[in-house]
Structures are given as structure tokens and as C-alpha cells.
Protein backbone atom coordinates (compact mmCIF):
# COMPACT_ATOMS: atom_id res chain seq x y z
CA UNK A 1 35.34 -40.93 -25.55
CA UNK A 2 32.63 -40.98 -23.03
CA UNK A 3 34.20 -41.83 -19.43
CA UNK A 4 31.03 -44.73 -18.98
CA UNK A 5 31.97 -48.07 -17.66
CA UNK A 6 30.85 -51.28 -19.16
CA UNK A 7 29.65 -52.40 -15.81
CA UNK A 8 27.09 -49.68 -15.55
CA UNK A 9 25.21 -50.69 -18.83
CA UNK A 10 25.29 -54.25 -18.87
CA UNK A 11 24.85 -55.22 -15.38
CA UNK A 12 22.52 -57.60 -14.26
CA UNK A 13 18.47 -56.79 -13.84
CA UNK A 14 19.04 -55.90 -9.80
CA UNK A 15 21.08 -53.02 -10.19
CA UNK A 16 18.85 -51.66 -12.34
CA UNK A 17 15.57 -52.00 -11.07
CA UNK A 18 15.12 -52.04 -7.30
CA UNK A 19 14.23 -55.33 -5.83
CA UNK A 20 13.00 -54.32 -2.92
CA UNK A 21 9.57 -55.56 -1.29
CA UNK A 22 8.88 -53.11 1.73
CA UNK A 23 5.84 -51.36 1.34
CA UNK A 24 7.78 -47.74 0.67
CA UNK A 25 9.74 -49.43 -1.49
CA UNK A 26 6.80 -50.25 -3.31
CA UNK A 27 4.99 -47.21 -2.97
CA UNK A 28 7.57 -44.86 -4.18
CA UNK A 29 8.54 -46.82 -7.48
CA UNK A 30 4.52 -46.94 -8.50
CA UNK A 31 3.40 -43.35 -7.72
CA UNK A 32 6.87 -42.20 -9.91
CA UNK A 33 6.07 -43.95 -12.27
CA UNK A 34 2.69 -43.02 -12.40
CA UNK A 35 3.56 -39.28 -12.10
CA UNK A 36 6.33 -39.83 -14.78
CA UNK A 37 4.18 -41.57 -17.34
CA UNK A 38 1.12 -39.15 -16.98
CA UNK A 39 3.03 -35.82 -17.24
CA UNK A 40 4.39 -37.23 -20.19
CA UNK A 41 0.69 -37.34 -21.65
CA UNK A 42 1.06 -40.41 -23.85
CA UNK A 43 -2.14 -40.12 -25.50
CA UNK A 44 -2.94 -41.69 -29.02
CA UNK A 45 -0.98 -40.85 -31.97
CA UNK A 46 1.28 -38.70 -29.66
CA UNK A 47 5.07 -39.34 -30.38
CA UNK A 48 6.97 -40.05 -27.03
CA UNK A 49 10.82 -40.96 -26.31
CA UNK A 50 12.01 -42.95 -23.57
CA UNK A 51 15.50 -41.99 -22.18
CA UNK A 52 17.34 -43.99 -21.02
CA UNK A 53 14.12 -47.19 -21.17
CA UNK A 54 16.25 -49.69 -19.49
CA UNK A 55 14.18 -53.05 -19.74
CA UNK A 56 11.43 -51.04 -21.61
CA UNK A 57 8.56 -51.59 -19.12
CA UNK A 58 7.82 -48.04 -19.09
CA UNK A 59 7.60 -47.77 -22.86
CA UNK A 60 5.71 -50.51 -23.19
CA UNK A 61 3.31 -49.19 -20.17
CA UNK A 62 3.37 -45.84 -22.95
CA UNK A 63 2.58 -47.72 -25.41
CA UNK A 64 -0.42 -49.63 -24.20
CA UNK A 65 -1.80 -46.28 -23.70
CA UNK A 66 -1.94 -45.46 -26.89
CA UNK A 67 1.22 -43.32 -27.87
CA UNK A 68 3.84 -44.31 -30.46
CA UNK A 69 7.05 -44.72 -28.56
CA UNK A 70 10.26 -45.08 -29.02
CA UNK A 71 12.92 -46.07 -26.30
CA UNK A 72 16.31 -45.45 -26.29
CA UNK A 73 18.93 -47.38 -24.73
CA UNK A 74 23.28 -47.84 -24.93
CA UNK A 75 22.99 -51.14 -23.21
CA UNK A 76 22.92 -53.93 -25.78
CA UNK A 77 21.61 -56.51 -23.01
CA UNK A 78 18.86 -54.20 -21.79
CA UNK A 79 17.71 -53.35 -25.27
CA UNK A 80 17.51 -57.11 -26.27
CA UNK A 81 15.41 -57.65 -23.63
CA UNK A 82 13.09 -54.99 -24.44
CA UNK A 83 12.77 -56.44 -27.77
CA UNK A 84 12.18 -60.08 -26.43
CA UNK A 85 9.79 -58.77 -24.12
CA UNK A 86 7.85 -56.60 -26.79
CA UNK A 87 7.80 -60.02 -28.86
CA UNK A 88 6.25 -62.03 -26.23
CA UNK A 89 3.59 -59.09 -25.83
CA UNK A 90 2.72 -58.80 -29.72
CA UNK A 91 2.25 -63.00 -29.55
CA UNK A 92 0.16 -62.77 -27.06
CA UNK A 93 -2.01 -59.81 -27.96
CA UNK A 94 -1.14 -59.87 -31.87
CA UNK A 95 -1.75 -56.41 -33.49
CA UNK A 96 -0.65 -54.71 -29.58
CA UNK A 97 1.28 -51.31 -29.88
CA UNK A 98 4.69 -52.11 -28.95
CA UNK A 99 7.84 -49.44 -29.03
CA UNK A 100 10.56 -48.78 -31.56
CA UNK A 101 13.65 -49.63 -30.02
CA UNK A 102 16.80 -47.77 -30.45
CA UNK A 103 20.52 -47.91 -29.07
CA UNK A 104 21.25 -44.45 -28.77
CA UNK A 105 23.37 -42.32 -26.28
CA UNK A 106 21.23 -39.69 -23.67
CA UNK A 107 23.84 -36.89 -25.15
CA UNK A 108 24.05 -37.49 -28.49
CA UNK A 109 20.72 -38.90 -29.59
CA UNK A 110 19.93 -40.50 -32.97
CA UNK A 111 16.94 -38.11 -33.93
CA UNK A 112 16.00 -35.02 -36.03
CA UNK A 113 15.08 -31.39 -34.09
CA UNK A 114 11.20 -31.52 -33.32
CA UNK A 115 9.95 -35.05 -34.08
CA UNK A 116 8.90 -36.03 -30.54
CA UNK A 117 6.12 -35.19 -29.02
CA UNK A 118 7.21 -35.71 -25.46
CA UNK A 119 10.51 -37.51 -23.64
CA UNK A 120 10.70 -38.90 -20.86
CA UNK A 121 13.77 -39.86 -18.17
CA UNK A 122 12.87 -41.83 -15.40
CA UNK A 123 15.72 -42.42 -12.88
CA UNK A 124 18.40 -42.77 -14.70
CA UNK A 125 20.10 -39.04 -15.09
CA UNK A 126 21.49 -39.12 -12.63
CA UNK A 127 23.87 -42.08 -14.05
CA UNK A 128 24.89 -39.98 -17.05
CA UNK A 129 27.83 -38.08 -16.99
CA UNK A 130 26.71 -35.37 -18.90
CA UNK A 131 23.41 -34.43 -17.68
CA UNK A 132 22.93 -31.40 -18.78
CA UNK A 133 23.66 -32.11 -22.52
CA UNK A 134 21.01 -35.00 -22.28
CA UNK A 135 18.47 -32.46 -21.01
CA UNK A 136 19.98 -30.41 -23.96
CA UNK A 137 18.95 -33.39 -26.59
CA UNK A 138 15.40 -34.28 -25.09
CA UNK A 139 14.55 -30.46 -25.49
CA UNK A 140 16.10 -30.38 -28.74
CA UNK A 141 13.98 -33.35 -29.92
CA UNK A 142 10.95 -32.62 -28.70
CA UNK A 143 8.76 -29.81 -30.28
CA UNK A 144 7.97 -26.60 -29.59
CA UNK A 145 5.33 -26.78 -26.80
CA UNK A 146 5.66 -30.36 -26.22
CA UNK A 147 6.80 -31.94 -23.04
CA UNK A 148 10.15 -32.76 -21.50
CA UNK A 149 10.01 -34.81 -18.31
CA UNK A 150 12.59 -35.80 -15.87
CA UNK A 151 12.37 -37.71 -12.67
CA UNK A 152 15.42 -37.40 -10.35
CA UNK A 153 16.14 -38.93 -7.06
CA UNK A 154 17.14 -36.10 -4.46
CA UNK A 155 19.80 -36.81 -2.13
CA UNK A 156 18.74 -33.76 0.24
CA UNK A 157 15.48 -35.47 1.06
CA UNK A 158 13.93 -35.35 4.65
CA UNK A 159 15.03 -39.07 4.53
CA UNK A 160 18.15 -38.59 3.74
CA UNK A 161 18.72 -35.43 6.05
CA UNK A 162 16.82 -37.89 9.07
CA UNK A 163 19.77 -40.13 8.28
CA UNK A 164 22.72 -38.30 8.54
CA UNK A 165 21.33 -36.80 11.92
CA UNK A 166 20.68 -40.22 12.85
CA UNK A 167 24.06 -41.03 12.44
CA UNK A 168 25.98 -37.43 13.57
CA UNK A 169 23.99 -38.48 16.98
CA UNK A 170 25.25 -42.13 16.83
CA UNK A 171 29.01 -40.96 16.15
CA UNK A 172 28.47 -38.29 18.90
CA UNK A 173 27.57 -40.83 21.63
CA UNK A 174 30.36 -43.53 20.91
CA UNK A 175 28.70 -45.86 18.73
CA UNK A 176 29.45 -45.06 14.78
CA UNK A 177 27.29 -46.54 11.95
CA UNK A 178 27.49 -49.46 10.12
CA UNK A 179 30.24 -50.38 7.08
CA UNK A 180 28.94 -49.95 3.95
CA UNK A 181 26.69 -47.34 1.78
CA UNK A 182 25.11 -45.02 3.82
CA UNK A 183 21.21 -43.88 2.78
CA UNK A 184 21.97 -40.59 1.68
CA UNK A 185 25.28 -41.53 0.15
CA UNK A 186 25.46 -41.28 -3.82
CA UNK A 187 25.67 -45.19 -5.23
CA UNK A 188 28.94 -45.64 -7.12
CA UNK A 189 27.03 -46.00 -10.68
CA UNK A 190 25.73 -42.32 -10.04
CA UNK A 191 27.78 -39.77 -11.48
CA UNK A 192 26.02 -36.42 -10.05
CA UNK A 193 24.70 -35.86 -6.18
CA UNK A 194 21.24 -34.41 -6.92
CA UNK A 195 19.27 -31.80 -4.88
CA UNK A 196 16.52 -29.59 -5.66
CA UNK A 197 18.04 -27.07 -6.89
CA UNK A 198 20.64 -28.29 -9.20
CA UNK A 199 18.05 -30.22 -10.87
CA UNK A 200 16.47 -27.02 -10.91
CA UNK A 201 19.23 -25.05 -12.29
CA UNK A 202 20.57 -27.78 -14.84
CA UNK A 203 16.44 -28.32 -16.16
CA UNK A 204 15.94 -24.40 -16.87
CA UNK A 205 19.16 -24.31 -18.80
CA UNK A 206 16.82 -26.06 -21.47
CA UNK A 207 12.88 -25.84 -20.70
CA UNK A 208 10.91 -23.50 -19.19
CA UNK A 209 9.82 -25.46 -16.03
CA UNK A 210 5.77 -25.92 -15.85
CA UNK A 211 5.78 -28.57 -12.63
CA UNK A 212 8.09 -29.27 -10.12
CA UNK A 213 6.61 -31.81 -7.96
CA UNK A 214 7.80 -34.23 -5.16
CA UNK A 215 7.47 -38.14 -5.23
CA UNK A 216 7.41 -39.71 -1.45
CA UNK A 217 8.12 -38.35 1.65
CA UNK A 218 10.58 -41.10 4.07
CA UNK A 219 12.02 -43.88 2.30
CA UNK A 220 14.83 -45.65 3.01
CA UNK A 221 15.17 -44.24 6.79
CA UNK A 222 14.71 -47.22 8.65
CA UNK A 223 12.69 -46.23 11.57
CA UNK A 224 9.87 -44.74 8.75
CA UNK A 225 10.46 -48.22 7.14
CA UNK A 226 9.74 -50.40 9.74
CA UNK A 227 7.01 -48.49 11.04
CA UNK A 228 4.85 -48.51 8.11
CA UNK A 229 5.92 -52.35 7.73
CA UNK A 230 4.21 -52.91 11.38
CA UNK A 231 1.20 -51.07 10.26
CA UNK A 232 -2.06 -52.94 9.30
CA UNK A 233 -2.86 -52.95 5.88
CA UNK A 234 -5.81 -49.86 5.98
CA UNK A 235 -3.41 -47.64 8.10
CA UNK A 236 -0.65 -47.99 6.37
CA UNK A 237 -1.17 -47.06 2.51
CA UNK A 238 -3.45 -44.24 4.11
CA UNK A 239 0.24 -43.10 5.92
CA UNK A 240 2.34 -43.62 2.80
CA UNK A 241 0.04 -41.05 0.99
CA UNK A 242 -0.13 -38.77 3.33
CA UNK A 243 3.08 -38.15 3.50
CA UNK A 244 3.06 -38.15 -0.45
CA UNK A 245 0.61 -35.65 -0.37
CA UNK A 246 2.69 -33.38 1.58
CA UNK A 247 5.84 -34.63 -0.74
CA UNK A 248 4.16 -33.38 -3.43
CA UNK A 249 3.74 -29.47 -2.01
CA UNK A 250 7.22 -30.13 -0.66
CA UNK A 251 9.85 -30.88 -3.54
CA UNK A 252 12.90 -30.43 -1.97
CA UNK A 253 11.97 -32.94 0.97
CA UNK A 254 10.45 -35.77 -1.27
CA UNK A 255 12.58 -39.05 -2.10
CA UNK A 256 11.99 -37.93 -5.90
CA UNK A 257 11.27 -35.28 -7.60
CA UNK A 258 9.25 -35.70 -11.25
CA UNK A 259 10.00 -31.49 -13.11
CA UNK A 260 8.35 -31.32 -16.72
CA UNK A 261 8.51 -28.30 -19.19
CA UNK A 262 8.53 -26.91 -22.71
CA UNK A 263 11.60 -27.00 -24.37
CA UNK A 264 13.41 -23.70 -24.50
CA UNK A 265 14.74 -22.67 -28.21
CA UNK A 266 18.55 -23.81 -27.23
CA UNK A 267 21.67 -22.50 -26.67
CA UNK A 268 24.41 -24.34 -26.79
């Protein structure tokens, strides 16, 4: 029996997706899912599995490129409203590619050795409680010299180091920190505390790593947040990928880190 609450597949659209409208906010979501999506190479005809695919907007964003996708899901609700969503697409735009979707567990998934292309996680690992065995099933899935890619939010980031100072400094002169969830604390549907190199160590257990690249440099520390809010609208996507740029040389200080590789012939 799989120790996975009910709560953390079936909860409603906001835990799930971030809600957020702050231009970071904004900024990290689209360039990882950019990043994601491209080092997946969904070209036509190509076979690609989403992990984990949630409301299925990043199939579908697969699918519209071409590939034949399939997205895989435990939560009933979220896969329903794939499949309504994929409906309302193929009215609108009859004959439109539109995924396969399956209800199938990250560790145990519902396909033969070799029949995928690519596959894909996007944010989610770090909610499963066996990680490593999902990273163990993409590989296995996927074919020799095609592509397993993982995007993983890192929780030593220069934000989230900027924040603890931040607070060490406020403790130190008298005036503790806020109740609640701090920015670089783990959210209670996360089951594993990712840095760079445990998502290094648990990836290389099953593919041989190709790109390790970071995603963001800043979000979610306030002061970064509400300066690039005050910013006029030329400076401030200018700033934003700057610091992506230099996010991107600098894994272990980005806000997320995309990794991508060829699965290794397993061990288990």
C-alpha cells in the first residue's frame, strides 16, 4: 500500500497549479515549461509520456506540436479534466492531436520496456514518495537513446538560502518571522527536500545525465519580488532573464532545475 493521501490527488486546481500573478511568478512557470517541453523534443510521430500530467496542459501543449502523447495521471478528478478539456479542443479544431490519457501510478507504470520515445516530469517528483523508482519506470519505458526529463524545484536555491539569512538576521535582532510556511520550507504535499545534488544522485541511478540546467534565479524572496514588480515593463523582463541566464550556468542556485538523459540499462 502506497503511503499517498487522498488529499494530495484530488485537491482542488490551486494546489496544483500556482496561482500566482507576480511577474517571477510568471516568469519562472513559462521558461520551465518551455525548457521542459523542448528537451523533451516532441517532434512528429515521436512517442512522449507525461508523468505525472496533472490537468494535461502540458500534454496537450506536446501534442499540438506534433508528438503522440500520452499522460499519465492517479488522480481521477485531474484526469477527467484532461479528458473534458481534450474534448473541448478536438470540437473546436476537429481532427487536432489530442493525448491518450491514462490513470497510472509514477512507480508502477502501465507500459511495456521501450515504447516511449521520451517522458517527461514536470514538478511533481517531488510529491511522490518513491522517487527514485519513478525515475526507475520513465527510464525503463523509454528507449534506448531516447530522452528522460525531469524538472525539480530546489530547495537550496539562492532564494531560498537569501531567506533563511533573512530570517537568522531577523531572529538575531529580536524580531522573529512570520507564522506560517516559510519560503524555503518543504510544502506538506512534498514528500522529499530537493537540492542539486540529490536530484543528481537519485537521476544517475537510472540515466546517464546529458543536461543539467537551472530555471530562474530569485523567486519567492520578497525583496527580489517586489523589486522587479516596481520595475517598468522594458527593465524588468530584461532583469528576470538575466538572472535566468546566469540560473542557467548556475544549477544549484536556480529556483528549478530541468536534468534530461538517456536511460541507463537498469538495475534494480
Amino acid at each position: 500500500m502506497r503511503p499517498v493521501r487522498v488529499v494530495d490527488l484530488d485537491r482542488d486546481m490551486s494546489d496544483v497549479i500556482p496561482t500566482g500573478t507576480t511577474r517571477d511568478s510568471q516568469f519562472l512557470f513559462e521558461r520551465m515549461t518551455e525548457r521542459t517541453l523542448a528537451y523533451a523534443d516532441p517532434a512528429p510521430g515521436r512517442r512522449v509520456l507525461d508523468v505525472a500530467s496533472g490537468f494535461g496542459q502540458d500534454s496537450l501543449a506536446l501534442a499540438a506540436r506534433g508528438a503522440d502523447v500520452v499522460g499519465a495521471e492517479p488522480s481521477a478528478r485531474m484526469t477527467a479534466w484532461a479528458r473534458l478539456v481534450s474534448e473541448k479542443a478536438e470540437k473546436e479544431a476537429p481532427g487536432a492531436r489530442v493525448p491518450l490519457w491514462v490513470r497510472g501510478w509514477s512507480d508502477a507504470l502501465p507500459f511495456r520496456d521501450d515504447c516511449f520515445d521520451a517522458a517527461l516530469c514536470k514538478g511533481a517528483i517531488d510529491h511522490f514518495d518513491r522517487p527514485s523508482l519513478a525515475i526507475a519506470e520513465m527510464a525503463r519505458v523509454v528507449r534506448p537513446g531516447g530522452r528522460v526529463v525531469l524538472a525539480i524545484a530546489n530547495f537550496d536555491s539562492l532564494a531560498c538560502r537569501l531567506a533563511r539569512w533573512q530570517d537568522a538576521l531577523a531572529r538575531w535582532r529580536g524580531r522573529p518571522p512570520g507564522r506560517g510556511r516559510r519560503h524555503y520550507d518543504v510544502p506538506a504535499d512534498h514528500f522529499t527536500r530537493y537540492d542539486l545534488a540529490l536530484m543528481r544522485e537519485q537521476a544517475a541511478r537510472w540515466i546517464d545525465l546529458e543536461r543539467v540546467t537551472g530555471v530562474s534565479l530569485g523567486w519567492g524572496f520578497g525583496p527580489w519580488t517586489r523589486s522587479v514588480e516596481r520595475l517598468p515593463e522594458p527593465v524588468a523582463p530584461r532583469l528576470l532573464a538575466a538572472a535566468d541566464a546566469v540560473a542557467t550556468r548556475r544549477p544549484e542556485l536556480a529556483d528549478v532545475v530541468v536534468l534530461m538523459g538517456r536511460p541507463r540499462r537498469r538495475r534494480r
